[in-house]
Protein backbone atom coordinates (compact mmCIF):
# COMPACT_ATOMS: atom_id res chain seq x y z
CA UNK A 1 92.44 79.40 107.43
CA UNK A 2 93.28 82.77 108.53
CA UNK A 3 90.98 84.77 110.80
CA UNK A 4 92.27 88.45 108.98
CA UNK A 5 93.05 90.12 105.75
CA UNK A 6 94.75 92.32 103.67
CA UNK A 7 92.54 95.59 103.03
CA UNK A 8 93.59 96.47 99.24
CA UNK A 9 92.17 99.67 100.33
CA UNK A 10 94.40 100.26 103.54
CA UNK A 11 97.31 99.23 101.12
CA UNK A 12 96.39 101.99 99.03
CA UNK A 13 95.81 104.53 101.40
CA UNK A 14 98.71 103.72 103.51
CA UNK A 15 100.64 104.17 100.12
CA UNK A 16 99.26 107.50 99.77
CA UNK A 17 99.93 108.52 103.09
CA UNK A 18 103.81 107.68 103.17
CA UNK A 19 104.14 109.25 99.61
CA UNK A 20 101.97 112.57 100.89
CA UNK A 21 100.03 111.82 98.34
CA UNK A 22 96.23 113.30 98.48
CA UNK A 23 93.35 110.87 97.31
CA UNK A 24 92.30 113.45 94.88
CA UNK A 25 95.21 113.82 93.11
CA UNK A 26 95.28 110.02 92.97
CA UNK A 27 91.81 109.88 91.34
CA UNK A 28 93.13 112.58 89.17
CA UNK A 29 95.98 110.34 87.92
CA UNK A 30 93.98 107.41 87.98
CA UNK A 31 91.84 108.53 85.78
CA UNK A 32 88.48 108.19 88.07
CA UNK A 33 86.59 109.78 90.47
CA UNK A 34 87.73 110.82 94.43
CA UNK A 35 84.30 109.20 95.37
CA UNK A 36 85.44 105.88 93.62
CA UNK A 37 89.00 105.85 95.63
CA UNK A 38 87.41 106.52 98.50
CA UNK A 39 84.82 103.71 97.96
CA UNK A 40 87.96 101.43 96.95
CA UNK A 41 90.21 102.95 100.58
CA UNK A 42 86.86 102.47 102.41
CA UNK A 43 86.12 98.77 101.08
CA UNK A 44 82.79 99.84 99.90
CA UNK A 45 84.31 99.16 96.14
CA UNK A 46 86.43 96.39 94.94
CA UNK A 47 90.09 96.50 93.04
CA UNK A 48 89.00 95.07 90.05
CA UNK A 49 91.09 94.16 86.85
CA UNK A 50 91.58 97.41 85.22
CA UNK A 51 91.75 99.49 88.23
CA UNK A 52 94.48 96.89 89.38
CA UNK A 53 96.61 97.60 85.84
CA UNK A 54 95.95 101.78 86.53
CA UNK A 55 96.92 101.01 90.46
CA UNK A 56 100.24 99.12 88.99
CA UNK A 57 101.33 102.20 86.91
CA UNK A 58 100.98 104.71 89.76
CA UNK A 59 102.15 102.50 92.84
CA UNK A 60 105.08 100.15 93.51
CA UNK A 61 102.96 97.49 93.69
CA UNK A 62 101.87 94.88 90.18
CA UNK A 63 98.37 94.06 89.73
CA UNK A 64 99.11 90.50 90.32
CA UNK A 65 99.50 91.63 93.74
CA UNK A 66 96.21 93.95 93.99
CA UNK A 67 94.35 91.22 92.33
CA UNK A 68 96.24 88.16 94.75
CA UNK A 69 94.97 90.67 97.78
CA UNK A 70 91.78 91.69 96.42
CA UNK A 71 90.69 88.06 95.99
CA UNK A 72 92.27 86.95 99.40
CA UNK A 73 89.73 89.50 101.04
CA UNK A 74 86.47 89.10 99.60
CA UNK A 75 87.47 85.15 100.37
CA UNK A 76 87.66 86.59 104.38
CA UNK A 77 84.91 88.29 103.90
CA UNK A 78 82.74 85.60 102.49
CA UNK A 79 84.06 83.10 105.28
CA UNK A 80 82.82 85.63 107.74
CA UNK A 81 79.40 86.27 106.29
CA UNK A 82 79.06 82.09 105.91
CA UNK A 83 79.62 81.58 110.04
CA UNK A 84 76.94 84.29 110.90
């Protein structure tokens, strides 16, 4: 069991950064709001299904691989909140 996972959301915003991309003009192309990509960057929202598909159209990434990361981190997560 591993004791640390992959934030989709630092994925995406380290994307962003290395492409100088702004999260607004992400949302923009996304097709949602700058409050939901922050929510999603700031793991207070998850990647879910369709925003996986819009992430694979707009990153270099598939959303086999936001889903695979997605799921591997709310599996930390829940680990973590089953020890407390």
């Amino acid at each position: 069991m591993n004791d640390y996972s992959l934030c989709p959301g630092k994925v995406l915003n380290a994307f962003l950064k290395s492409q100088g991309i702004k999260k607004k003009d992400m949302a923009a192309r996304l097709g949602i709001s700058a409050k939901c990509i922050s929510e999603i960057i700031n793991d207070k929202a998850p990647v879910t299904v369709n925003m996986a598909l819009r992430l694979e159209d707009h990153t270099p990434y598939d959303a086999e691989y936001w889903m695979k990361i997605e799921t591997c981190h709310r599996i930390h997560l829940a680990r973590i909140s089953e020890t407390k």
